[in-house]
Protein backbone atom coordinates (compact mmCIF):
# COMPACT_ATOMS: atom_id res chain seq x y z
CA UNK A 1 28.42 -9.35 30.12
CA UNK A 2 29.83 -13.00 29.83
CA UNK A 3 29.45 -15.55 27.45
CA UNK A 4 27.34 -17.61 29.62
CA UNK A 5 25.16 -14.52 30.36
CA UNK A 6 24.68 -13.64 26.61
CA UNK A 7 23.86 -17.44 25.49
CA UNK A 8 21.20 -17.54 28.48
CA UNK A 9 19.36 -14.10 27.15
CA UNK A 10 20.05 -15.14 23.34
CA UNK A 11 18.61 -18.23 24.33
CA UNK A 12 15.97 -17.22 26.27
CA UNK A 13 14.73 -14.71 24.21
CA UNK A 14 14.60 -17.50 20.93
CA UNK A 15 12.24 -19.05 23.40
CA UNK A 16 10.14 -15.93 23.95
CA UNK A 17 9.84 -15.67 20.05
CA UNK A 18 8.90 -19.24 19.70
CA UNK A 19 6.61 -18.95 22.28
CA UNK A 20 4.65 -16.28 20.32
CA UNK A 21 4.96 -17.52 16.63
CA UNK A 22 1.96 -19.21 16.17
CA UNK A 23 -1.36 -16.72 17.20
CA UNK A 24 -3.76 -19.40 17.07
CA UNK A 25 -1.44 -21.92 19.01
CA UNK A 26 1.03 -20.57 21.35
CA UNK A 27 2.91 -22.47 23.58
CA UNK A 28 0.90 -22.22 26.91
CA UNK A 29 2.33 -25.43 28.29
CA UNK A 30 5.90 -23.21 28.26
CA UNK A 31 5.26 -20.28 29.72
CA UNK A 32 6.50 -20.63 32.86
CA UNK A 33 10.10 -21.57 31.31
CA UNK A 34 9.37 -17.92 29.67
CA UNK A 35 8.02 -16.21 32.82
CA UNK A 36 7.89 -15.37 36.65
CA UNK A 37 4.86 -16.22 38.67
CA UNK A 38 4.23 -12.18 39.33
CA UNK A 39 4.91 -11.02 35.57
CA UNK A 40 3.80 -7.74 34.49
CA UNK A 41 2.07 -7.72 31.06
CA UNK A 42 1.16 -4.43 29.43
CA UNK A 43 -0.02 -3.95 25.58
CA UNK A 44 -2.76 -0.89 24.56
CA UNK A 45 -5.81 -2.74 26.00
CA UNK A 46 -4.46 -4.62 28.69
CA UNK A 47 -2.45 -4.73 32.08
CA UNK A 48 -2.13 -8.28 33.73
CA UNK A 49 0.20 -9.31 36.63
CA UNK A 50 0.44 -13.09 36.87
CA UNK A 51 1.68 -15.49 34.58
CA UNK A 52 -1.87 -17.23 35.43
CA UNK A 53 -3.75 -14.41 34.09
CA UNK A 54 -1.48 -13.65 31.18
CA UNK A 55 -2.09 -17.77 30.17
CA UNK A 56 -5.90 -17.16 30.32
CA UNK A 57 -5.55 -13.67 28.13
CA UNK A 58 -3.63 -15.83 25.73
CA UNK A 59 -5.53 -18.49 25.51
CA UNK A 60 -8.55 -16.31 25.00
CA UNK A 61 -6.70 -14.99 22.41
CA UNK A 62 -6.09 -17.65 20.36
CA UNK A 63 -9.33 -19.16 20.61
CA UNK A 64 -10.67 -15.83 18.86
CA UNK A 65 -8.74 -15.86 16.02
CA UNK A 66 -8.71 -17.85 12.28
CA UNK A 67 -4.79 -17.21 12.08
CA UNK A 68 -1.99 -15.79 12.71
CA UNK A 69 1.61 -15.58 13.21
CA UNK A 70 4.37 -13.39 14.69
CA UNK A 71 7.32 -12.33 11.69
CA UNK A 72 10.14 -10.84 13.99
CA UNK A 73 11.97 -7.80 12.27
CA UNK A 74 14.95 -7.12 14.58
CA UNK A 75 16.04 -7.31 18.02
CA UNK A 76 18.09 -5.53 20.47
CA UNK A 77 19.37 -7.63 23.31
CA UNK A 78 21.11 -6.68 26.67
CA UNK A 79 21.87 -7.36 30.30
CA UNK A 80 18.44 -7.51 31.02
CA UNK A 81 16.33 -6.09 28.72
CA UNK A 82 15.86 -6.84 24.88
CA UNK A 83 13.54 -5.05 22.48
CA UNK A 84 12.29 -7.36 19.48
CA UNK A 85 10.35 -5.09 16.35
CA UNK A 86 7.58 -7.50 14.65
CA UNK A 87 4.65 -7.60 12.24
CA UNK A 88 1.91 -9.44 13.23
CA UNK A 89 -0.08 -10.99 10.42
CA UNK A 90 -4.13 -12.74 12.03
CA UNK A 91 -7.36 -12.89 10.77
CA UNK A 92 -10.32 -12.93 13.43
CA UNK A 93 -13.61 -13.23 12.83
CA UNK A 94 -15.04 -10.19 13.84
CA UNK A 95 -12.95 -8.13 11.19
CA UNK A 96 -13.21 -9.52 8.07
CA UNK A 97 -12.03 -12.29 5.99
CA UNK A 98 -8.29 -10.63 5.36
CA UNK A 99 -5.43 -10.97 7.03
CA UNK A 100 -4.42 -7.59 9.02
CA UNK A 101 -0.57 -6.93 9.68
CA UNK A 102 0.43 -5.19 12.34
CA UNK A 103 3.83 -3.70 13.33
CA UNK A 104 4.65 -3.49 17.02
CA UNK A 105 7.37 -3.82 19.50
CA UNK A 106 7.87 -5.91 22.36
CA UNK A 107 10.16 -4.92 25.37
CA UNK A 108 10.77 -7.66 27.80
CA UNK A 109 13.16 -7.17 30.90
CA UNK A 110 14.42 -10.60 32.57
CA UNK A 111 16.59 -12.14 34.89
CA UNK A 112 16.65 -15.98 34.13
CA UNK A 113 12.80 -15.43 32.81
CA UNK A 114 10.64 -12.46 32.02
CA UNK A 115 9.70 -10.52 34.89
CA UNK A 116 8.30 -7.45 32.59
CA UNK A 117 6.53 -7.66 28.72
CA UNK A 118 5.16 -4.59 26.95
CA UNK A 119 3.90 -4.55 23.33
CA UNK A 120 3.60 -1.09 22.08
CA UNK A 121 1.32 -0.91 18.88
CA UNK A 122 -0.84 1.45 16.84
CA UNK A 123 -4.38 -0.39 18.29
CA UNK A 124 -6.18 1.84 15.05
CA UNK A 125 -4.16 -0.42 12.81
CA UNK A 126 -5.13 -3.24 14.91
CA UNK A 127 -8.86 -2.84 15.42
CA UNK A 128 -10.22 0.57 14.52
CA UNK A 129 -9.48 0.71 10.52
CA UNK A 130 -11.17 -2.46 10.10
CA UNK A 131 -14.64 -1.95 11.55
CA UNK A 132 -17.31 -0.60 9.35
CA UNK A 133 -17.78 3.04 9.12
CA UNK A 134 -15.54 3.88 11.82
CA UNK A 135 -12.23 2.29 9.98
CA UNK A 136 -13.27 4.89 6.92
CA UNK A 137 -13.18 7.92 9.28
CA UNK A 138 -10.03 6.66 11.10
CA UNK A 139 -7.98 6.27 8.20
CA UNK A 140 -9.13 9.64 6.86
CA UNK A 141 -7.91 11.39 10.25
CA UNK A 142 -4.86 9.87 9.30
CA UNK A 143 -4.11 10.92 6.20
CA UNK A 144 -5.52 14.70 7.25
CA UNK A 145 -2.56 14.60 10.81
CA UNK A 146 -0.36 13.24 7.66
CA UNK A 147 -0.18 16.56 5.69
């Protein structure tokens, strides 16, 4: 890989993370300097192709929650592909006043701008643990697979 290559996907991908910092205000009026038109965006609830319907999902998104914020971990960063490990710390509404963290990973394959994004996360951890009753009895099957 060149130089030039490696500066573009370095740079690109500081863009991505940027993009993503804030929860409650991401950078909509970027993301098509982060994305193709067609873009295929996959997490544990969702699958949306179209940079059009991944803007509405995140502006959905945002409008839902108090807070929150992306803290990026590490990254792994090739050709075309990079993998970036974060912890996302929000508070919404509908699950208390605390802030939930989250650890997930994003993989994102590109060219000049992300064609493909999947975030791969433990959705208990995300939603399931903090609704009433049901957060009790996931935690305890957790702690039972644990031993």
């Amino acid at each position: 890989m060149t130089d030039i290559k490696m500066d573009a996907n370095a740079l690109l991908i500081e863009r991505f993370k940027a993009f993503y910092q804030d929860v409650k205000h991401p950078q909509l009026d970027k993301i098509d300097e982060i994305y193709t038109e067609d873009v295929l965006f996959k997490d544990p609830v969702h699958e949306l192709r179209s940079a059009e319907k991944l803007h509405a999902y995140l502006s959905e998104m945002s409008v839902n929650v108090h807070s929150g914020r992306f803290e990026y971990l590490d990254q792994i960063v090739s050709d075309n592909t990079a993998y970036i490990k974060w912890n996302m710390h929000f508070k919404h509404p509908k699950l208390g006043n605390k802030t939930i963290t989250v650890r997930g990973i994003s993989q994102v394959q590109f060219n000049e701008r992300i064609y493909f994004h999947e975030d791969v996360y433990d959705l208990g951890e995300l939603i399931y643990e903090h609704v009433p009753l049901l957060g009790s009895v996931v935690k305890s099957l957790k702690k039972r697979l644990a031993m």
